[in-house]
Protein backbone atom coordinates (compact mmCIF):
# COMPACT_ATOMS: atom_id res chain seq x y z
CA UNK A 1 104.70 -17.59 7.23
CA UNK A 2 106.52 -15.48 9.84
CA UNK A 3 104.88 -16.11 13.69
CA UNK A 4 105.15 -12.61 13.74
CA UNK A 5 104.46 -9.33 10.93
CA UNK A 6 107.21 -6.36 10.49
CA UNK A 7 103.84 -4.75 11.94
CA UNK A 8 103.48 -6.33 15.00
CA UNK A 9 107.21 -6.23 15.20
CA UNK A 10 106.65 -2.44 14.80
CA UNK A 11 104.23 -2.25 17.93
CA UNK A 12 106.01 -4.76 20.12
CA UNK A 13 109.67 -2.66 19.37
CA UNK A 14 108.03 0.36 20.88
CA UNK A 15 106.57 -1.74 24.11
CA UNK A 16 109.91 -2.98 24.73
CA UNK A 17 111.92 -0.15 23.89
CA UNK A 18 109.61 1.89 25.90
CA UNK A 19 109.15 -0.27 29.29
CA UNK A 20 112.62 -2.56 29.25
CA UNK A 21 114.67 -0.07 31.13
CA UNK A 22 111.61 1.32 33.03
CA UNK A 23 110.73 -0.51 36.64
CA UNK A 24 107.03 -1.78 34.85
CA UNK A 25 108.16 -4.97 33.31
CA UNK A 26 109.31 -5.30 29.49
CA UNK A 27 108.55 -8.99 29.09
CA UNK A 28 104.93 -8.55 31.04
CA UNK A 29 104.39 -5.48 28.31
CA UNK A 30 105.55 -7.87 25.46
CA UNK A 31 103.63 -10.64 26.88
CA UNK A 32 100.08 -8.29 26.95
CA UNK A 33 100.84 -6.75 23.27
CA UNK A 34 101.09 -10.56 21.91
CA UNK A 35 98.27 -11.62 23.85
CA UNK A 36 96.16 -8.53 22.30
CA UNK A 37 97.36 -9.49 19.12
CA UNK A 38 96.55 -12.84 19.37
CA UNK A 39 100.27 -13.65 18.62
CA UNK A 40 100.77 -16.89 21.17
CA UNK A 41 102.98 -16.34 24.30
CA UNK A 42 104.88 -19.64 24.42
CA UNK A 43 105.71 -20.27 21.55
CA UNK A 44 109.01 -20.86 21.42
CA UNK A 45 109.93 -18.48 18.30
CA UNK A 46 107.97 -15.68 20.19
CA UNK A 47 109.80 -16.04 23.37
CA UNK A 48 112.62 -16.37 21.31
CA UNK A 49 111.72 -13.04 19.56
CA UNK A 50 110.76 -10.64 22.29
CA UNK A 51 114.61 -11.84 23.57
CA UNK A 52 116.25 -11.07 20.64
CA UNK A 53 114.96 -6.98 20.22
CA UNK A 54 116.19 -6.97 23.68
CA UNK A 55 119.51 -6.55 22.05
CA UNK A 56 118.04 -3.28 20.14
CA UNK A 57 117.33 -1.71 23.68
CA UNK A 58 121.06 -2.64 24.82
CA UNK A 59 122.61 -1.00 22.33
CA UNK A 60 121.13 2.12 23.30
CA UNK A 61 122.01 1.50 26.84
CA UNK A 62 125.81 1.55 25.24
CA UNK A 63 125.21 4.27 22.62
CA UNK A 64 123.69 6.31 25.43
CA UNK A 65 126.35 5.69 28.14
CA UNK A 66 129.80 4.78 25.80
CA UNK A 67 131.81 7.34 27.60
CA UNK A 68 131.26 5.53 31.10
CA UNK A 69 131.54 1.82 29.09
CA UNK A 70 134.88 2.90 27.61
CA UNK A 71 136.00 3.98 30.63
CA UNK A 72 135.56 0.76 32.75
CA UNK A 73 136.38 -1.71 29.87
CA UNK A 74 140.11 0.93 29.51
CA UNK A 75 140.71 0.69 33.07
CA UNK A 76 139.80 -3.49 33.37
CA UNK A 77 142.00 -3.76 30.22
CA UNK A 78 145.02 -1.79 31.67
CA UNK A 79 144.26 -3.55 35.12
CA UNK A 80 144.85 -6.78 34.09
CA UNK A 81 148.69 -5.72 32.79
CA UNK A 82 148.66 -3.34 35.64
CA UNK A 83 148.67 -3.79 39.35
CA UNK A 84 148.12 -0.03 40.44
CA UNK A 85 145.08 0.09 38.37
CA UNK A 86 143.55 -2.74 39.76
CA UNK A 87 143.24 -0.30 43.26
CA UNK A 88 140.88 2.10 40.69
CA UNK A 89 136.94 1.77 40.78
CA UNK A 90 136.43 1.33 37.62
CA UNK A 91 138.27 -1.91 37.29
CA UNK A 92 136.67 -3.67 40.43
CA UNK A 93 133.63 -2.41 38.89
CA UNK A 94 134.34 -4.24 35.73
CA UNK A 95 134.85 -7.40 37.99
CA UNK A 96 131.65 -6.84 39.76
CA UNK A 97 129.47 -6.58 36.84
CA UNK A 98 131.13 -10.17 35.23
CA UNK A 99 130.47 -11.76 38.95
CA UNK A 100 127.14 -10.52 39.03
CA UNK A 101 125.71 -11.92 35.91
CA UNK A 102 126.36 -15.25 36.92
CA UNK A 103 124.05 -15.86 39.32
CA UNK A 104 121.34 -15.17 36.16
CA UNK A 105 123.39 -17.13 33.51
CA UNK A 106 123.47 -20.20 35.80
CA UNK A 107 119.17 -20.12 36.98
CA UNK A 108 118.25 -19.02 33.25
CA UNK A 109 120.05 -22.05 31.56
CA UNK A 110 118.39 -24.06 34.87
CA UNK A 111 115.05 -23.08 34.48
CA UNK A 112 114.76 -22.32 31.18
CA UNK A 113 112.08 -24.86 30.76
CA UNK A 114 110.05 -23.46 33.30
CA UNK A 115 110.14 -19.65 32.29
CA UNK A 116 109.55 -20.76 28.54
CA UNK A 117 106.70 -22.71 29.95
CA UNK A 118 104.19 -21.87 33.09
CA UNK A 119 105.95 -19.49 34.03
CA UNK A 120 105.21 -17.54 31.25
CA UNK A 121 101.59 -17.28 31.93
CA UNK A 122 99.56 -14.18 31.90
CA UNK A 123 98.59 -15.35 35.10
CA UNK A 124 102.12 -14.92 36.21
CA UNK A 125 102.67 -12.03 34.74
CA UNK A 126 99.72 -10.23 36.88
CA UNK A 127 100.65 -11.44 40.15
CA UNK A 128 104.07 -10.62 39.59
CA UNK A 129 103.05 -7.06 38.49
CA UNK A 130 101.26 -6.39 41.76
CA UNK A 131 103.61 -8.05 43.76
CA UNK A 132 106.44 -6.51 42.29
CA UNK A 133 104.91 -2.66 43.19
CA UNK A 134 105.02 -3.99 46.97
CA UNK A 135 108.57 -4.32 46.67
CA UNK A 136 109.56 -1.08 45.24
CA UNK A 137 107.24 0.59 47.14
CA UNK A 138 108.45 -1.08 50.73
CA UNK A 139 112.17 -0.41 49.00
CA UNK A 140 111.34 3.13 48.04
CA UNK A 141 110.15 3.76 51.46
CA UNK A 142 112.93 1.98 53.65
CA UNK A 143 116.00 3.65 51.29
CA UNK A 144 118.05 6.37 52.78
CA UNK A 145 119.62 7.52 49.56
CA UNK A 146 122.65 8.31 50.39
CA UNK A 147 124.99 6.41 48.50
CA UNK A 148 125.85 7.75 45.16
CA UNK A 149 127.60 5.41 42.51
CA UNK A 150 131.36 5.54 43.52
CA UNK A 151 130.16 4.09 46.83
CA UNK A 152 128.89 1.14 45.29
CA UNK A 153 130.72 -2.10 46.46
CA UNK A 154 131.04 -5.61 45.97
CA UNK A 155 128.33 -6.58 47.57
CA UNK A 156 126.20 -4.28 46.19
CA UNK A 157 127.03 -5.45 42.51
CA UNK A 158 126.09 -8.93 43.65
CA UNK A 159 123.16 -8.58 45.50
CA UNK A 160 121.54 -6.81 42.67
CA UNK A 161 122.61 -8.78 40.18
CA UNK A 162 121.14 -11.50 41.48
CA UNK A 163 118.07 -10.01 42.16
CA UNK A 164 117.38 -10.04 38.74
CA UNK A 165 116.90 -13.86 38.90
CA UNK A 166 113.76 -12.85 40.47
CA UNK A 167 112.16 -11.11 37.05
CA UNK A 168 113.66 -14.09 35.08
CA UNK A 169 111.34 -16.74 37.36
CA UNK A 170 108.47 -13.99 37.35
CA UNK A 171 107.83 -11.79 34.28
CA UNK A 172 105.99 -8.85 35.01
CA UNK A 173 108.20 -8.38 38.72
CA UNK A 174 110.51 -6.68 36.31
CA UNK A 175 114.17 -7.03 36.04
CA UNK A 176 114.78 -2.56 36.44
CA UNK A 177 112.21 -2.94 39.13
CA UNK A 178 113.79 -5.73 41.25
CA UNK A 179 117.42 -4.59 40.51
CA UNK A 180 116.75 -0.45 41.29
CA UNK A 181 114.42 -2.09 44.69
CA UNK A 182 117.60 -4.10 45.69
CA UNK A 183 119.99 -1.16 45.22
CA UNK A 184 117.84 1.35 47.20
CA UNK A 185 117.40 -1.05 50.24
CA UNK A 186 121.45 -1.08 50.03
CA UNK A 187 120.77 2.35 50.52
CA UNK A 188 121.82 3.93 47.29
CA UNK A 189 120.06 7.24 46.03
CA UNK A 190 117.27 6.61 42.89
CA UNK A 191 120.23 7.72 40.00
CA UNK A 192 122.75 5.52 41.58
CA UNK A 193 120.53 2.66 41.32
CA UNK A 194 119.49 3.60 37.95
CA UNK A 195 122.73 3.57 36.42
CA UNK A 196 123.51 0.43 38.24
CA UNK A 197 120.79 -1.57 36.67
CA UNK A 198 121.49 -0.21 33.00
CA UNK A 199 125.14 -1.35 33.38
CA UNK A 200 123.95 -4.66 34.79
CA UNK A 201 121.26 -5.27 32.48
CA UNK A 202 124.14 -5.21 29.04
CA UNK A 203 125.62 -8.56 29.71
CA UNK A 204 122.70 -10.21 30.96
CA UNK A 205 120.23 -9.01 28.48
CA UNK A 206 122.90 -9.33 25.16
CA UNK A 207 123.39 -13.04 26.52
CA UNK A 208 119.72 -13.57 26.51
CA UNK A 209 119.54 -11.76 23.05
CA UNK A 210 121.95 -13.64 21.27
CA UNK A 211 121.42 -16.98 22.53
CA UNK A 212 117.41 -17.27 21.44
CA UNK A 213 118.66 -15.43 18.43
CA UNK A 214 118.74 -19.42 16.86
CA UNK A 215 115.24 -20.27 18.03
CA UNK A 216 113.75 -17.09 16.87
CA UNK A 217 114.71 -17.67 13.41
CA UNK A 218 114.78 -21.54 13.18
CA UNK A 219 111.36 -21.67 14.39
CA UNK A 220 109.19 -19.63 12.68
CA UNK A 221 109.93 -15.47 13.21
CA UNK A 222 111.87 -14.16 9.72
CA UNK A 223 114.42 -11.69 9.71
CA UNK A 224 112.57 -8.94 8.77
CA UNK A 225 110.49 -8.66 11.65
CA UNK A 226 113.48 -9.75 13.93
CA UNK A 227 115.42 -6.77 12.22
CA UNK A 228 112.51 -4.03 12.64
CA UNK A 229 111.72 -5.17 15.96
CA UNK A 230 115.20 -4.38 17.10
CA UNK A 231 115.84 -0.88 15.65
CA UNK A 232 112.24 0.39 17.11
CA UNK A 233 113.51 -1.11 19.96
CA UNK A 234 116.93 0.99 20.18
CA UNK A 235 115.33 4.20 18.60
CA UNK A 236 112.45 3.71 21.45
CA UNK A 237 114.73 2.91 24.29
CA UNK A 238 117.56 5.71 23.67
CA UNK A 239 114.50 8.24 24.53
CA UNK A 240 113.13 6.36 27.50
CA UNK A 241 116.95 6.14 29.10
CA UNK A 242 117.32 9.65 28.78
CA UNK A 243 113.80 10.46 29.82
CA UNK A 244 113.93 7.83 33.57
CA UNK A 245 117.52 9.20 34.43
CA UNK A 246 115.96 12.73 34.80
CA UNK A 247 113.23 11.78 36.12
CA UNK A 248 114.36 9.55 39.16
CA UNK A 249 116.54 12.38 39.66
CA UNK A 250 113.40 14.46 41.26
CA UNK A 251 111.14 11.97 41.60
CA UNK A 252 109.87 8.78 43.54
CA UNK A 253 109.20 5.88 42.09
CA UNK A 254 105.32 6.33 43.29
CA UNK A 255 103.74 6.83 39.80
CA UNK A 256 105.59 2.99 38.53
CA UNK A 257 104.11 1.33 41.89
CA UNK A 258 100.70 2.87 40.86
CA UNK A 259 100.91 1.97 37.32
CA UNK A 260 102.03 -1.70 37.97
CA UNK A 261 98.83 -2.35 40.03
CA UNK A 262 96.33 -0.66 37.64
CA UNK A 263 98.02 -2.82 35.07
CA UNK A 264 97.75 -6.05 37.32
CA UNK A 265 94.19 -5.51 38.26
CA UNK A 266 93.62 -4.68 34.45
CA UNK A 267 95.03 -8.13 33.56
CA UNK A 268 93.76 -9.94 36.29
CA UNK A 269 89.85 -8.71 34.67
CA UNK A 270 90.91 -9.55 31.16
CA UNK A 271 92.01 -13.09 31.77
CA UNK A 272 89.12 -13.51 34.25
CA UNK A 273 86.60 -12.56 31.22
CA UNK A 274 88.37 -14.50 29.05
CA UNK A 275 89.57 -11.07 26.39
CA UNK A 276 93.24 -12.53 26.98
CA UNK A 277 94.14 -16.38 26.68
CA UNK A 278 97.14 -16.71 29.44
């Protein structure tokens, strides 16, 4: 039998579609809704799983912005024939977001061990939560926001690519949340460092997707639920892309940094009284 049913995958396609691109934490979410559904947390066909419909949510990251991906991939395409186009934004941009998934690809294949393992505790997932909502809050706080998205640099690309290394060690810090905290330190305004972590997030996240695509089947999820999951997911996340770029266009990112720690505490309580196995 499948480790997981087309309904769970139903319910756990709508968590992640809903949270991955919001600053709460998609695998924390995931890692809850298993837990709840007594659907175990490490094994590896489930972690291989909640990976995989990861892909569902990326394609409606490209779906969604297509007319900004076509225009960086034309202009690193015609840069690489073309040395006056290598001077445009668009193709160092290109560059940036290659260089900056490296630092990811490099600790994920490291520690992979580790964040299939204790580090995928529910445990973990709480602290990170809570400790996470320090960080955007201290980042919301600090950020001038006045850098818009053809001001991003080099520098910037890397520094918050990398940063997503930290939601990789610690589910529930979330990747949106540490990547859109490291952009507005750099000073970038909430939009700017929105769009930043969606473009980010494709090469990373489609990795991740496709290469626990093999343990998710081999070890015990069938394709059915892998298949469901992954629609939800992209019919769930189009929505929530389109719904967070409007609103971190008028809005802090308060309410997240409040709902991360009422969600922390919440888990904290329900692994203390033993509801939730960790």
């Amino acid at each position: 039998m499948s480790a997981i049913s087309v309904g769970q995958a139903v319910v756990l396609g709508v968590v992640e579609g809903v949270t991955e691109f919001l600053p709460v934490s998609s695998t924390g979410h995931l890692k809850i809704a298993e837990g709840l559904m007594d659907i175990p947390v490490d094994d590896s066909s489930v972690v291989g799983f909640s990976a995989v419909i990861q892909v569902g949510a990326i394609a409606a990251v490209l779906v969604y912005f297509f007319k900004d991906i076509v225009r960086i991939v034309s202009a690193w395409f015609r840069g690489l024939t073309d040395r006056e186009e290598r001077y445009h934004h668009d193709y160092k941009f290109a560059w940036w977001v290659i260089y900056a998934t490296i630092p990811i690809v490099v600790v994920g294949l490291a520690a992979k061990p580790l964040i299939d393992g204790p580090l995928g505790s529910l445990w973990v997932v709480a602290g990170s939560l809570i400790a996470g909502s320090a960080v955007m809050w201290c980042a919301d706080q600090m950020g001038r926001h006045k850098r818009g998205e053809d001001d991003t640099s080099f520098k910037d690309a890397m520094l918050v690519g990398a940063s997503q290394i930290l939601a990789l060690l610690f589910p529930g810090f979330s990747r949106s949340g540490a990547t859109m905290s490291t952009a507005l330190i750099l000073d970038l305004d909430r939009v700017a460092a929105t769009r930043l972590s969606f473009f980010l997030g494709i090469p990373a996240l489609t990795g991740a997707g496709i290469y626990e695509l093999k343990d998710a089947l081999g070890a015990g999820v069938g394709a059915a639920p892998l298949a469901v999951g992954t629609v939800v997911s992209f019919v769930v996340a189009y929505a929530s892309i389109a719904w967070l770029l409007k609103f971190v266009a008028k809005h802090s990112f308060n309410a997240f940094v409040l709902y991360r720690i009422v969600i922390g505490v919440l888990l904290f309580g329900l692994l203390g009284a033993g509801v939730l196995n960790a």
